[in-house]
Protein backbone atom coordinates (compact mmCIF):
# COMPACT_ATOMS: atom_id res chain seq x y z
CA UNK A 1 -46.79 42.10 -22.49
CA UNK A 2 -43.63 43.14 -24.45
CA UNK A 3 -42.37 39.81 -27.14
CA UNK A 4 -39.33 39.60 -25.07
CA UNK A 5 -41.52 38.93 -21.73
CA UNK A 6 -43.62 36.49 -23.80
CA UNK A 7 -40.22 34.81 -24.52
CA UNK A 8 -38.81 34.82 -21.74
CA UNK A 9 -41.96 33.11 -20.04
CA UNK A 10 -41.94 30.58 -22.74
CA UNK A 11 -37.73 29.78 -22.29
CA UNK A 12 -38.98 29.06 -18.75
CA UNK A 13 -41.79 26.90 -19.06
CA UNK A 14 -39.89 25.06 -21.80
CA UNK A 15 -36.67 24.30 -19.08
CA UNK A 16 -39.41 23.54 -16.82
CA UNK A 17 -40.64 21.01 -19.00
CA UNK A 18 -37.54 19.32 -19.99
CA UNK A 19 -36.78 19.05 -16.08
CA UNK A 20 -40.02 17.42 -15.64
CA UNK A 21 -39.49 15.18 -18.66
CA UNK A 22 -36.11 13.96 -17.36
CA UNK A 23 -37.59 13.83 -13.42
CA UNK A 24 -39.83 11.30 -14.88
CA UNK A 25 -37.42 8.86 -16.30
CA UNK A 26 -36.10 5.57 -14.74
CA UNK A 27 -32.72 6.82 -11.47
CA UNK A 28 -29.87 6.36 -13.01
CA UNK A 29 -30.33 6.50 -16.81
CA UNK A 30 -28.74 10.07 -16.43
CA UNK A 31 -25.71 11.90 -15.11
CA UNK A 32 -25.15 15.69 -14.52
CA UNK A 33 -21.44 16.47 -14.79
CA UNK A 34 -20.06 18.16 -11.93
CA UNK A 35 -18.20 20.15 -13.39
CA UNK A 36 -20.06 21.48 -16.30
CA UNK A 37 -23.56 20.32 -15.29
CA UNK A 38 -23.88 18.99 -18.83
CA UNK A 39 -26.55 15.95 -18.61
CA UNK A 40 -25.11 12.86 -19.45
CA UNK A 41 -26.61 8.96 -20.58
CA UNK A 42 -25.17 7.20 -18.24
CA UNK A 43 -24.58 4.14 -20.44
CA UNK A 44 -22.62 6.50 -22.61
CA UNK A 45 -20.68 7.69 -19.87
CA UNK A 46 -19.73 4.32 -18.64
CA UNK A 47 -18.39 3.29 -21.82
CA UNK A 48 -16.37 6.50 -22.01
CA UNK A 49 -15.14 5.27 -18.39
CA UNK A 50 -16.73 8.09 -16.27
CA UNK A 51 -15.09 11.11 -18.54
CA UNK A 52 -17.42 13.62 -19.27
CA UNK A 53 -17.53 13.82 -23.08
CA UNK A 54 -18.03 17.63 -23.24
CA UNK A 55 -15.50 18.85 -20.70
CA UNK A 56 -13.26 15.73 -19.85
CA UNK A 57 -13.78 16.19 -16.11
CA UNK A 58 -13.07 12.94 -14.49
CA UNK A 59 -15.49 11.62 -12.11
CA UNK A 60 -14.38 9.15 -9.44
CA UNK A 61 -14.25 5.64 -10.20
CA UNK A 62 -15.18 2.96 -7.03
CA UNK A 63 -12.17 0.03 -6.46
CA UNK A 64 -14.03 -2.48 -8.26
CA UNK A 65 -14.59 -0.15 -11.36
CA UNK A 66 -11.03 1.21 -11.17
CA UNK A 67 -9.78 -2.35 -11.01
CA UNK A 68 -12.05 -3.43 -14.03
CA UNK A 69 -10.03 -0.78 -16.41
CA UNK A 70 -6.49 -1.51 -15.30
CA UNK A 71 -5.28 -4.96 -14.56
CA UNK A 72 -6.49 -8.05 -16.91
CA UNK A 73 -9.36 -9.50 -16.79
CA UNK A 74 -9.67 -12.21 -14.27
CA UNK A 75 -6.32 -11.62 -12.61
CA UNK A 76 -6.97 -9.92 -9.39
CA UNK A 77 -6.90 -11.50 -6.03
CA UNK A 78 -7.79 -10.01 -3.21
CA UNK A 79 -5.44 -9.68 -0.10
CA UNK A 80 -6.65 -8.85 3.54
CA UNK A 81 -10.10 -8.26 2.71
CA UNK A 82 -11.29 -9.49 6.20
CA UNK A 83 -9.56 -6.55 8.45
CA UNK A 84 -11.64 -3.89 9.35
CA UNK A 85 -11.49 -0.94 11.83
CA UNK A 86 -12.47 -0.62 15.39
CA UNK A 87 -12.88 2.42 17.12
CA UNK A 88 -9.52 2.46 19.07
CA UNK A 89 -10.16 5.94 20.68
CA UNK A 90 -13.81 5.67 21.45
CA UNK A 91 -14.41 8.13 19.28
CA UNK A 92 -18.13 9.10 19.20
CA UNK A 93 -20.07 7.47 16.73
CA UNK A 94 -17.44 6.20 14.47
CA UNK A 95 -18.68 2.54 14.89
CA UNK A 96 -22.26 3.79 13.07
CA UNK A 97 -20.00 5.88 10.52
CA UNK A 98 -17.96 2.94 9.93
CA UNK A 99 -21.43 1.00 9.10
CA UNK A 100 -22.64 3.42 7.25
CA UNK A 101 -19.40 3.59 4.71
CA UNK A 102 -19.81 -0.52 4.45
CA UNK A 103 -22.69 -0.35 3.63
CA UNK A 104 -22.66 2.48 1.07
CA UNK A 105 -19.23 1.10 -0.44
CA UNK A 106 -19.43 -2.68 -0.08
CA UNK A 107 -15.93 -2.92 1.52
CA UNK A 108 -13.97 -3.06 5.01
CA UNK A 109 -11.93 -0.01 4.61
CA UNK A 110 -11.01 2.49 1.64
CA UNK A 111 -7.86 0.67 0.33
CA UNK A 112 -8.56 -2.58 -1.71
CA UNK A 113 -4.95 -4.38 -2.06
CA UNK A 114 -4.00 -7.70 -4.03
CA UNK A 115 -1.87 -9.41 -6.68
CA UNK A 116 -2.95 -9.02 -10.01
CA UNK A 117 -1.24 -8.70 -13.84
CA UNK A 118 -1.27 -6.13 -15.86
CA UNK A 119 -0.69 -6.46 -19.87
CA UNK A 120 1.32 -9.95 -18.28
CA UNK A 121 3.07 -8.22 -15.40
CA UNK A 122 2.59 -9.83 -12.44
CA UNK A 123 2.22 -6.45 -10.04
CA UNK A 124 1.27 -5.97 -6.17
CA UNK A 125 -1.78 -3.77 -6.46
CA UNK A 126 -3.84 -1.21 -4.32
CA UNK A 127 -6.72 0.86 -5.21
CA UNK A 128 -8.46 3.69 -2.75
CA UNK A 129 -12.23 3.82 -2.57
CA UNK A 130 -13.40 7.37 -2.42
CA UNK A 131 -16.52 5.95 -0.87
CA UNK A 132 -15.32 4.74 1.86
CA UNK A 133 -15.20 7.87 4.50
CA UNK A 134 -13.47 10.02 1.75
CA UNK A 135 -10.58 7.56 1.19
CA UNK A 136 -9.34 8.59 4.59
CA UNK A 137 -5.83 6.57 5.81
CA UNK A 138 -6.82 4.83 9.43
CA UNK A 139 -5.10 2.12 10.41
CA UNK A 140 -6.48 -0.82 8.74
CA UNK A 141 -5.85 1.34 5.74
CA UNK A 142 -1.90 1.59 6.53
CA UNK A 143 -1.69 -2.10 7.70
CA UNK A 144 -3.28 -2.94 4.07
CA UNK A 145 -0.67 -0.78 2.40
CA UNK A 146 2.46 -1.61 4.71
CA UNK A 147 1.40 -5.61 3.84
CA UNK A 148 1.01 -5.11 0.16
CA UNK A 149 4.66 -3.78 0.03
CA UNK A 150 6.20 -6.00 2.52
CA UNK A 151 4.82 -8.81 -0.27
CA UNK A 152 6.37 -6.98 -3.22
CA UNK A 153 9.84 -7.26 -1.37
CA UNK A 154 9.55 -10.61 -0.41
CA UNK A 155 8.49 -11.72 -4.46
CA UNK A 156 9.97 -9.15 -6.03
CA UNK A 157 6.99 -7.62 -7.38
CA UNK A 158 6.52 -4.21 -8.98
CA UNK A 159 4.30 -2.10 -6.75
CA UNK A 160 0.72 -0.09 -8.09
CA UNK A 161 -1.04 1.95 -6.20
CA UNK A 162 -4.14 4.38 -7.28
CA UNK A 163 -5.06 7.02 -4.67
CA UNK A 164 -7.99 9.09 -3.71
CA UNK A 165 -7.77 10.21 -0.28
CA UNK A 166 -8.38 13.23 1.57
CA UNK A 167 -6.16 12.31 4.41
CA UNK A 168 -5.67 10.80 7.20
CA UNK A 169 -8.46 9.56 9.63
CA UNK A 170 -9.45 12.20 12.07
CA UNK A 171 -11.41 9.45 14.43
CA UNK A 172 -8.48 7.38 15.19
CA UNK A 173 -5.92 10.29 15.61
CA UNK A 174 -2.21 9.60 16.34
CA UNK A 175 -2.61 5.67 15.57
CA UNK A 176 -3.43 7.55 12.39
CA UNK A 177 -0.66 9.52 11.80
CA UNK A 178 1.52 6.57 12.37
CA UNK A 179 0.79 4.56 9.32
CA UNK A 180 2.08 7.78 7.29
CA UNK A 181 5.92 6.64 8.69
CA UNK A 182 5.01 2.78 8.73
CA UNK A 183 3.88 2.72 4.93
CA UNK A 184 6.73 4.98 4.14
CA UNK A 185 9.37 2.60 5.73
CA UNK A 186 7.81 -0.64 3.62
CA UNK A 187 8.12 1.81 0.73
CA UNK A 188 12.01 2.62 1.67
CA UNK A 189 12.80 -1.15 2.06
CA UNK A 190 10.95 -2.09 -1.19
CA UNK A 191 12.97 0.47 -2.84
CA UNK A 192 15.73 -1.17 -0.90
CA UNK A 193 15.66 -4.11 -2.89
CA UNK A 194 15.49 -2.43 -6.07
CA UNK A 195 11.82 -2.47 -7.06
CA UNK A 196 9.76 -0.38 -9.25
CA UNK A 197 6.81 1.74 -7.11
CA UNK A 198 4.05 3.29 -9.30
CA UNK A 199 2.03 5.71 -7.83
CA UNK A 200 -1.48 6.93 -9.62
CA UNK A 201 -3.18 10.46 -8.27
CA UNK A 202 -6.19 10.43 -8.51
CA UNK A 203 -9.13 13.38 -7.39
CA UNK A 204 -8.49 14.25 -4.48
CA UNK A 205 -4.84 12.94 -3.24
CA UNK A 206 -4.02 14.94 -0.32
CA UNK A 207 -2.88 15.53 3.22
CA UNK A 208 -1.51 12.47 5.13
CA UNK A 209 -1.82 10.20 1.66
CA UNK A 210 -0.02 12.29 -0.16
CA UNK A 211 2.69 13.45 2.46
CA UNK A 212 3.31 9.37 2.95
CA UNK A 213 4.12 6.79 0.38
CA UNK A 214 2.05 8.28 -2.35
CA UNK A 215 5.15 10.85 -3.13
CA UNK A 216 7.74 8.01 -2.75
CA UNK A 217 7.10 6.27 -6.05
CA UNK A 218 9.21 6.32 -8.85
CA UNK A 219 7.04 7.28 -11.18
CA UNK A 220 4.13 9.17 -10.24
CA UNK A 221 1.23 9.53 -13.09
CA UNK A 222 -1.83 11.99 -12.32
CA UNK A 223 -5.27 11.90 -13.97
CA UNK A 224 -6.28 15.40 -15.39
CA UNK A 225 -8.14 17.98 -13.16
CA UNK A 226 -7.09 15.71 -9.95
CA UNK A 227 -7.07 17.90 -6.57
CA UNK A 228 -3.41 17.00 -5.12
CA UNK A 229 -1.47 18.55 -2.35
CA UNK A 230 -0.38 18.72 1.68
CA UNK A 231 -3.43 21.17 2.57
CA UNK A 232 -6.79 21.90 1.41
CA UNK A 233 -7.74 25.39 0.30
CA UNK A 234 -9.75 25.63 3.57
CA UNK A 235 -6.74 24.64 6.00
CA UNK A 236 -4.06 26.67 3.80
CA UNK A 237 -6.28 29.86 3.83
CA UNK A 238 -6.63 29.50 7.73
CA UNK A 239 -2.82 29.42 7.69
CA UNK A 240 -2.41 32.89 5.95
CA UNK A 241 0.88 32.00 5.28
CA UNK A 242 1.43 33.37 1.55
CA UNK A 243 -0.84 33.68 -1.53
CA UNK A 244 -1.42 30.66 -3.57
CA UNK A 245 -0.77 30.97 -7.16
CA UNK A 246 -3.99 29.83 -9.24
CA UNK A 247 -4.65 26.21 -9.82
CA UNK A 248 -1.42 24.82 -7.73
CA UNK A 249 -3.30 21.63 -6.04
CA UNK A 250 -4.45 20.65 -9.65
CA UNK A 251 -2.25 17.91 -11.03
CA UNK A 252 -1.44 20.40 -14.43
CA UNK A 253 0.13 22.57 -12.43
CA UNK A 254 2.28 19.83 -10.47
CA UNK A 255 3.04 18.82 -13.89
CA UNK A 256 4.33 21.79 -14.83
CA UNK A 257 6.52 22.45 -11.57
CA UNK A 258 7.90 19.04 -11.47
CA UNK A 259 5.91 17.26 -8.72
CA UNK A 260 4.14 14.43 -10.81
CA UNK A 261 5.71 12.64 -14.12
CA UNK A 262 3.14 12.80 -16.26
CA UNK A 263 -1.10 13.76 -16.60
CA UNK A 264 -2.77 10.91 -18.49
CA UNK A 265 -6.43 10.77 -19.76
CA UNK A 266 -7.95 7.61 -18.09
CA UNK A 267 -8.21 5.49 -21.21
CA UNK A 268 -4.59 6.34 -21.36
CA UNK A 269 -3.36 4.42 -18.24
CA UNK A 270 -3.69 0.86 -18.59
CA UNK A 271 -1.19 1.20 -22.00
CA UNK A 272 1.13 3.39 -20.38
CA UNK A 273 1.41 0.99 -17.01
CA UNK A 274 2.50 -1.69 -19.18
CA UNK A 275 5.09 0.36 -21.16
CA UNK A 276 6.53 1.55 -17.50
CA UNK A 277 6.47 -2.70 -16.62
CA UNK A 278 7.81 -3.28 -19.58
CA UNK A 279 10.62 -0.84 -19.22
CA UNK A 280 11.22 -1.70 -15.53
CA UNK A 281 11.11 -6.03 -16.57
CA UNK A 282 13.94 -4.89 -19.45
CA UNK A 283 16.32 -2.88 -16.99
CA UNK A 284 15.68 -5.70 -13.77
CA UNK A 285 13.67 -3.49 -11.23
């Protein structure tokens, strides 16, 4: 056998090893990076609030933990937790999906709205749950967003919302599609009054999300790496209308064509919410 055989058998057996080493420790004390497949402590990784610290890919945060890093402690409260969706078309075997996604997320429905403050602004807040059937927009998901706005108006409240969504929801169709006008109407009237709307991207924020009141804010701030656009790769190449330039759905290339304000590292947001509160507070909005 030839030295580099011999090595190669022994660079083998070794990666073998370590993957048997780290099989045999406790679920959950590690986390592979999607992105870069790095192997990360998870304890680390929480404290560095789900950023990977070799390539600063951004892994998707739940409501609860997304709430934890961005409004102060002990200041949300919940709003409309006790709607939840039925299965208006009799679509086949939405009612088990619709278990399944409570059970896996803990919620009713992917968009978790409320009152909270943030650095001492009292804000109307929403936050989308990945978790919950992809973030998809059905229509308790619409009613919770058209409510959270229609509050705003009424007591003059800046608006937050953080989005991860893929879309709208496929199982309840047209009564889908509707809450992408009647969210975008309670956005148009709170804007009406003369109130600030701040708009998060997170990965992904796309289709019927993002073509609704996610692009109606006034200032819309994008996490690095997010996926964010009308049409998935999938649906756009199907369409064979033109050639996509490189990287377009990722929010540094909205950036850089105009179509979000700014890209902020997580850790960056909280600070940079409270300057934009602060700034819409000093100028009456």
């Amino acid at each position: 056998m030839s030295p580099g055989g011999w090595f190669q058998r022994r660079s083998k057996a070794a990666k073998k090893a370590v993957r048997k080493q780290l099989d045999s420790l406790p679920d959950g004390l590690w986390t592979k990076c999607a992105k870069c497949s790095e192997i990360l402590f998870t304890k680390e990784l929480e404290k560095n609030l789900k950023v990977c610290s070799k390539c600063g890919y951004h892994m998707r945060l739940s409501a609860a933990e997304r709430l934890a890093i961005t409004v102060d402690e002990g200041s949300f409260v919940e709003m409309d937790n006790d709607l939840a969706s039925l299965n208006p078309l009799d679509f086949p075997q939405y009612e088990d999906k619709i278990k399944k996604w409570k059970a896996v997320s803990g919620l009713n429905d992917g968009m978790v709205t409320g009152t909270a403050t943030i650095g001492g602004h009292r804000v109307v807040i929403g936050v989308a749950d990945f978790n919950f059937l992809g973030g998809s927009m059905g229509s308790v998901y619409g009613e919770k967003v058209t409510r959270a706005f229609e509050l705003a108006t009424k007591e003059r409240l800046p608006v937050v919302i953080v989005n991860s969504s893929g879309g709208a929801r496929m199982q309840e169709g047209i009564l889908s599609l509707m809450q992408m006008a009647k969210t975008s109407a309670a956005v148009a009237r709170h804007n009406e009054a003369g109130l600030m709307y701040v708009a998060v991207f997170t990965d992904p924020t796309m289709a019927g999300v993002h073509a609704s009141f996610a692009m109606l804010a006034d200032v819309i701030i994008a996490e690095p790496g997010a996926l964010i656009g009308l049409a998935g790769q999938r649906v756009a190449a199907q369409a064979q209308v033109l050639k996509e330039p490189p990287g377009y759905r990722l929010s540094e290339w909205q950036l850089e064509h105009g179509m979000v304000d700014m890209v902020l590292s997580r850790r960056e947001l909280k600070d940079t919410l409270v300057k934009i509160l602060d700034f819409g507070d000093s100028h009456g909005s």
